[in-house]
Protein backbone atom coordinates (compact mmCIF):
# COMPACT_ATOMS: atom_id res chain seq x y z
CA UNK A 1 0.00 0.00 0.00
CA UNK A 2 1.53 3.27 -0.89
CA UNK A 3 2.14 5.63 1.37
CA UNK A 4 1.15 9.44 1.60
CA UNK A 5 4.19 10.54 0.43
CA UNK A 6 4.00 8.78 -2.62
CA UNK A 7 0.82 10.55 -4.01
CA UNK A 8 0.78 11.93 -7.03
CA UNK A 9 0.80 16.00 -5.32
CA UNK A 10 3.93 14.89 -3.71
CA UNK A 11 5.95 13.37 -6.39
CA UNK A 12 8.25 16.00 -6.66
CA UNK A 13 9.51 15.69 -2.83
CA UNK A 14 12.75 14.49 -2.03
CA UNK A 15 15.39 14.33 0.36
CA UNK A 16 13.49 12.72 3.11
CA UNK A 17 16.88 11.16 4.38
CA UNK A 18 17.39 14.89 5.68
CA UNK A 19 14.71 13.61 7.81
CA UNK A 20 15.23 10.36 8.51
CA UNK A 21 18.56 11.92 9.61
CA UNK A 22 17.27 14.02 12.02
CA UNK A 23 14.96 11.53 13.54
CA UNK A 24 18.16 8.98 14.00
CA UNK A 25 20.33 11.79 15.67
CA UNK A 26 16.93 12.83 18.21
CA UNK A 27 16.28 9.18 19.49
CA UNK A 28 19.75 8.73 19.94
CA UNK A 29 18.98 11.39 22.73
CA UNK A 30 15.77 11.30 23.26
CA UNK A 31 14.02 7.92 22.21
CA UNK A 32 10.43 7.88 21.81
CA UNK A 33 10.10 11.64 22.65
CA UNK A 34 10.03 13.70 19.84
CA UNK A 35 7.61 12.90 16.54
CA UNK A 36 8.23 13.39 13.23
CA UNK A 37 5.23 15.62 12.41
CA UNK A 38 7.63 18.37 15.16
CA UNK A 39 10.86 17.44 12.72
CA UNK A 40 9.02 18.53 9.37
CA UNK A 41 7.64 21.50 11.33
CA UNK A 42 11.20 22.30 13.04
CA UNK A 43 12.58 21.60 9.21
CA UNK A 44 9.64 24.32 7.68
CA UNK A 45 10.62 26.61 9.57
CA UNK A 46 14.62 26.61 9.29
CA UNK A 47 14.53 26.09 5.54
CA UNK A 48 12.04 29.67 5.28
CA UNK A 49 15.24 31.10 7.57
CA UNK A 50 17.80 29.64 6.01
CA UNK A 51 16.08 31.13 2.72
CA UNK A 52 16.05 34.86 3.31
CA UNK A 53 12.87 34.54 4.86
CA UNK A 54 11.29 34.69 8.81
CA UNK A 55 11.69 32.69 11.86
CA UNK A 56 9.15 31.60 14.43
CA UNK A 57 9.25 29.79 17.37
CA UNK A 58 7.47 26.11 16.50
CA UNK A 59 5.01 24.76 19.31
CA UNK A 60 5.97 21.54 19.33
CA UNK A 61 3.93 18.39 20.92
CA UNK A 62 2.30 16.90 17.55
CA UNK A 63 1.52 13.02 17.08
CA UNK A 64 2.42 11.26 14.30
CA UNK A 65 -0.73 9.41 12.53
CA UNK A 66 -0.88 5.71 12.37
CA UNK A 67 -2.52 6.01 9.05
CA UNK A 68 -0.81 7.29 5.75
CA UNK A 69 -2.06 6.88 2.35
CA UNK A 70 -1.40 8.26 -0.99
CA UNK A 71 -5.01 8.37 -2.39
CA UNK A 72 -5.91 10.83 0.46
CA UNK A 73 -3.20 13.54 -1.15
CA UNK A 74 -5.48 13.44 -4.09
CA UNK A 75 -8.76 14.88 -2.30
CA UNK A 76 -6.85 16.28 0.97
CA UNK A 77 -4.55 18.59 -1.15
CA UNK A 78 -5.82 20.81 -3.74
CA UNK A 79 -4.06 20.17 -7.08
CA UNK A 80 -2.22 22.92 -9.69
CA UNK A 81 -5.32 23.22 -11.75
CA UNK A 82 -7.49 23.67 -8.39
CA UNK A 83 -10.17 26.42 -8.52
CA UNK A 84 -10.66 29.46 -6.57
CA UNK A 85 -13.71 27.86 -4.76
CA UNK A 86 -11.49 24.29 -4.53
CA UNK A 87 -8.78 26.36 -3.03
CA UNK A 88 -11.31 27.65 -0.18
CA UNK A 89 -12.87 24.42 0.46
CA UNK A 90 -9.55 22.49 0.78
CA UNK A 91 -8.53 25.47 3.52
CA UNK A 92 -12.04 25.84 5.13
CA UNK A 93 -11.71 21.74 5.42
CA UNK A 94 -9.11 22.27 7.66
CA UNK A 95 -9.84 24.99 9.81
CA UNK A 96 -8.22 27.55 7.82
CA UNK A 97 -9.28 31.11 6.46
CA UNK A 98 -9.17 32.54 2.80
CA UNK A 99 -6.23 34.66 3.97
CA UNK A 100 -4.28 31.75 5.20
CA UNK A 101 -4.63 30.82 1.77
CA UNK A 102 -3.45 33.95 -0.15
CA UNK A 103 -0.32 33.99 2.60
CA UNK A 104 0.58 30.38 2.53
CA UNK A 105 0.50 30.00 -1.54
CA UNK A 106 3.34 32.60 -1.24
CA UNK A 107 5.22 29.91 -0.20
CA UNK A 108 5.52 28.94 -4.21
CA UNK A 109 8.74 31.45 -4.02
CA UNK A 110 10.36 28.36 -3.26
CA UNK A 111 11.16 25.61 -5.28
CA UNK A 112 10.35 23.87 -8.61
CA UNK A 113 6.95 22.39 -11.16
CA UNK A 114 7.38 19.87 -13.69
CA UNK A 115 5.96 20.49 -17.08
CA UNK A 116 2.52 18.36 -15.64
CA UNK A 117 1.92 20.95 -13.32
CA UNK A 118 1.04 23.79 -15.94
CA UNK A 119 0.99 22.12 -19.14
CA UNK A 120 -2.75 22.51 -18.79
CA UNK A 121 -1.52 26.25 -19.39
CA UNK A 122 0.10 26.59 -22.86
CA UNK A 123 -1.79 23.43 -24.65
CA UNK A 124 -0.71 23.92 -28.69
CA UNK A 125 -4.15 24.45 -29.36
CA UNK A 126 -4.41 27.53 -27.05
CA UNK A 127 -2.53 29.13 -23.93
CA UNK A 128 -4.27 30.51 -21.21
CA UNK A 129 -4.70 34.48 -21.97
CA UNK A 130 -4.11 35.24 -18.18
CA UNK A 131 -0.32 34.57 -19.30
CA UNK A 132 2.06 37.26 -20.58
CA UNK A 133 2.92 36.22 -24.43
CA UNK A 134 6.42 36.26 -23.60
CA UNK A 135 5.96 34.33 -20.14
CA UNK A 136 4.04 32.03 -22.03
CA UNK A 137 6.64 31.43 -24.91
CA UNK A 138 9.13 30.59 -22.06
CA UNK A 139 6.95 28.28 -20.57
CA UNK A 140 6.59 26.36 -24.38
CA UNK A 141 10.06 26.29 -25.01
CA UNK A 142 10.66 24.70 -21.59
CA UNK A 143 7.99 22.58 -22.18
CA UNK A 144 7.12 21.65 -25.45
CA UNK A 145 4.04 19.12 -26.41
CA UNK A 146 6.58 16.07 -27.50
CA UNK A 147 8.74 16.49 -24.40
CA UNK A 148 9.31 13.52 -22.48
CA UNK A 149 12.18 14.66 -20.17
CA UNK A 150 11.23 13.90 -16.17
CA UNK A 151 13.12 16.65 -15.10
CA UNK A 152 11.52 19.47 -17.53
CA UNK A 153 9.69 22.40 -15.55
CA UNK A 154 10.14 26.16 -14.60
CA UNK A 155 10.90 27.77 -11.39
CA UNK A 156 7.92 28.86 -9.65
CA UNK A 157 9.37 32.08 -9.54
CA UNK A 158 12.91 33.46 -10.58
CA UNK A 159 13.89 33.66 -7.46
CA UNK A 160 13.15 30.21 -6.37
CA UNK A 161 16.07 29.70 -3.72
CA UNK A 162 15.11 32.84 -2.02
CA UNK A 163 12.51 33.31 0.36
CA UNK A 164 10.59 36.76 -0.65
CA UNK A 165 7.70 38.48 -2.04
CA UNK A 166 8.46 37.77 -5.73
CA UNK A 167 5.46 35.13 -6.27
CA UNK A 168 2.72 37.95 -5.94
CA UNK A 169 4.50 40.89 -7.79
CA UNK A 170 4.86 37.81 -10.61
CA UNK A 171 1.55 36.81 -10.47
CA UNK A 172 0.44 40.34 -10.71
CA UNK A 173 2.48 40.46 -14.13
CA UNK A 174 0.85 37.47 -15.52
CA UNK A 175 3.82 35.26 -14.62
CA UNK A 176 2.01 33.39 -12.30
CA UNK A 177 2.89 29.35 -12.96
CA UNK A 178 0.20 27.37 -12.11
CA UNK A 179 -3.72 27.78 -12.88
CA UNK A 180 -4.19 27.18 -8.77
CA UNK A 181 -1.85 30.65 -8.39
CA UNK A 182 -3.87 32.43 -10.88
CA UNK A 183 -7.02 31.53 -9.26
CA UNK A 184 -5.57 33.88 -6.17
CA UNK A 185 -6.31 36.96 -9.07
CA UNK A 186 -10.01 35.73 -9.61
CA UNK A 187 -11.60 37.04 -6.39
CA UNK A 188 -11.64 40.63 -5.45
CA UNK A 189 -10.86 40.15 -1.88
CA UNK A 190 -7.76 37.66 -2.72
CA UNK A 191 -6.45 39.69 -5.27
CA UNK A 192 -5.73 42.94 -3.04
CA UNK A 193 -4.09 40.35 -0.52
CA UNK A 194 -1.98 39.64 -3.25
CA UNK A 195 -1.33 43.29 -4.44
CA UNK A 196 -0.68 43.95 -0.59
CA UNK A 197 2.33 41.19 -0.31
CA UNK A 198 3.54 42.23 -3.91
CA UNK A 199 3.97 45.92 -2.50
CA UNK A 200 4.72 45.12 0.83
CA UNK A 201 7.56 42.03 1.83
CA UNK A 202 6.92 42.56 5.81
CA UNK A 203 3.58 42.38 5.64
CA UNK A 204 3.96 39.00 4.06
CA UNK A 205 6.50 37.56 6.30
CA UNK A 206 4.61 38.77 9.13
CA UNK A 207 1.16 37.52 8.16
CA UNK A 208 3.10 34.24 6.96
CA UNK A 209 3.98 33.37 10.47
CA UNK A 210 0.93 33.57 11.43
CA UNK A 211 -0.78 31.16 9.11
CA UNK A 212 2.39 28.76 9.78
CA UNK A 213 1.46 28.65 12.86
CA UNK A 214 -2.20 28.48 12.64
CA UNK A 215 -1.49 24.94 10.94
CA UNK A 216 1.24 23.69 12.87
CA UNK A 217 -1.83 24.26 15.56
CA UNK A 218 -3.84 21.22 13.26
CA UNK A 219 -2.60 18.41 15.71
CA UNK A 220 -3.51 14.47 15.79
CA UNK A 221 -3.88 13.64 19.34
CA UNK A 222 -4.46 10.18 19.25
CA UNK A 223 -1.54 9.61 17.27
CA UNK A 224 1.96 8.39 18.45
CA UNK A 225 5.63 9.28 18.33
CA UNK A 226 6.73 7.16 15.66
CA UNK A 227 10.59 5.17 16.61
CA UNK A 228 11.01 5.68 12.20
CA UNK A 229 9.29 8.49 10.20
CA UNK A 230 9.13 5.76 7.27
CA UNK A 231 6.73 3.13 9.11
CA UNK A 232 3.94 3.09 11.93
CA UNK A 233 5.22 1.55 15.17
């Protein structure tokens, strides 16, 4: 049975030895004491440091589940092609606001999308007219209909090792990536949260924090502290 991290929304994560890593090196010290669910939060939160962007202090106390499967990722996380109104129910699912929403997608200034991700975007037989012509060029030459490379994609944003406010003030320039970024633009209220963090970096970070820790509140308490992040106890 696959696991959750081998759903399709997750098939671009890696590095989970960084993890496993980190898990060996607690229970050396600790055994039994400190979950994984705490390491991925702990790991966030240094890698949006380490980044250029803020730090927080992490609560720490979470449970790892005893369940993990990959066909929840495909209901449970909203996909690149996601609506405005699939966006909100994925976040209201979960206790989280519209402005969580707006704030956390900013966190597409990090990191990479293969060509699957957007293709839906710049299809030969049209591309999506929210794109600028020359953004959208880019994204065919990176991408074209025959390509069968694995590794083809775009940045989410040209800055995409640094942690900062370029995602909105791209989106705003119809370089936005993926059709679930766009959607941000379609609602009046979303859209001048995005104009806000495109104008304003501090305001981002600050409001970013807060939403990071709003979900790092979403805790399983009847979970356990798993011995290995790859397996159930």
């Amino acid at each position: 049975m696959s696991a959750e991290k081998d759903g399709p929304p997750n098939a671009s994560l890696h590095a989970f030895y960084v993890i496993d890593n980190a898990k060996a090196a607690v229970e050396a010290l600790c055994p039994g004491v400190v979950s994984c669910a705490d390491i991925l939060a702990l790991a966030a939160r240094d890698a949006v440091a380490m980044s250029g962007g803020p730090s927080w202090q992490v609560p720490v106390g979470r449970r790892d589940g005893r369940v993990s499967l990959a066909s929840e990722t495909t209901t449970a996380l909203p996909g690149p092609t996601a609506s405005f109104d699939q966006l909100k129910q994925a976040f209201h699912g979960r206790g989280m606001s519209t402005k969580d929403l707006v704030v956390l997608s900013g966190g597409h200034t990090l990191g990479f999308a293969h060509c699957s991700s957007f293709q839906n975007r710049i299809q030969p037989q049209g591309v999506d007219p929210a794109l600028h012509p020359s953004f959208a060029a880019t994204l065919r030459r990176s991408c074209p209909p025959n390509n069968t490379a694995r590794s083809a994609g775009s940045s989410l944003d040209p800055t995409s090792s640094a942690f900062d406010n370029f995602y909105y003030r791209m989106l705003l320039s119809g370089r936005g990536l993926l059709s679930s970024d766009e959607a941000l633009l379609t609602h009046p209220k979303t859209r001048a949260q995005v104009t806000l963090y495109a104008a304003s970096q501090p305001a981002f970070f600050r409001d970013f924090v807060d939403s990071m820790l709003r979900m790092s509140s979403l805790n399983n308490v009847a979970g356990e502290v798993r011995a290995n992040c790859r397996r159930v106890n």
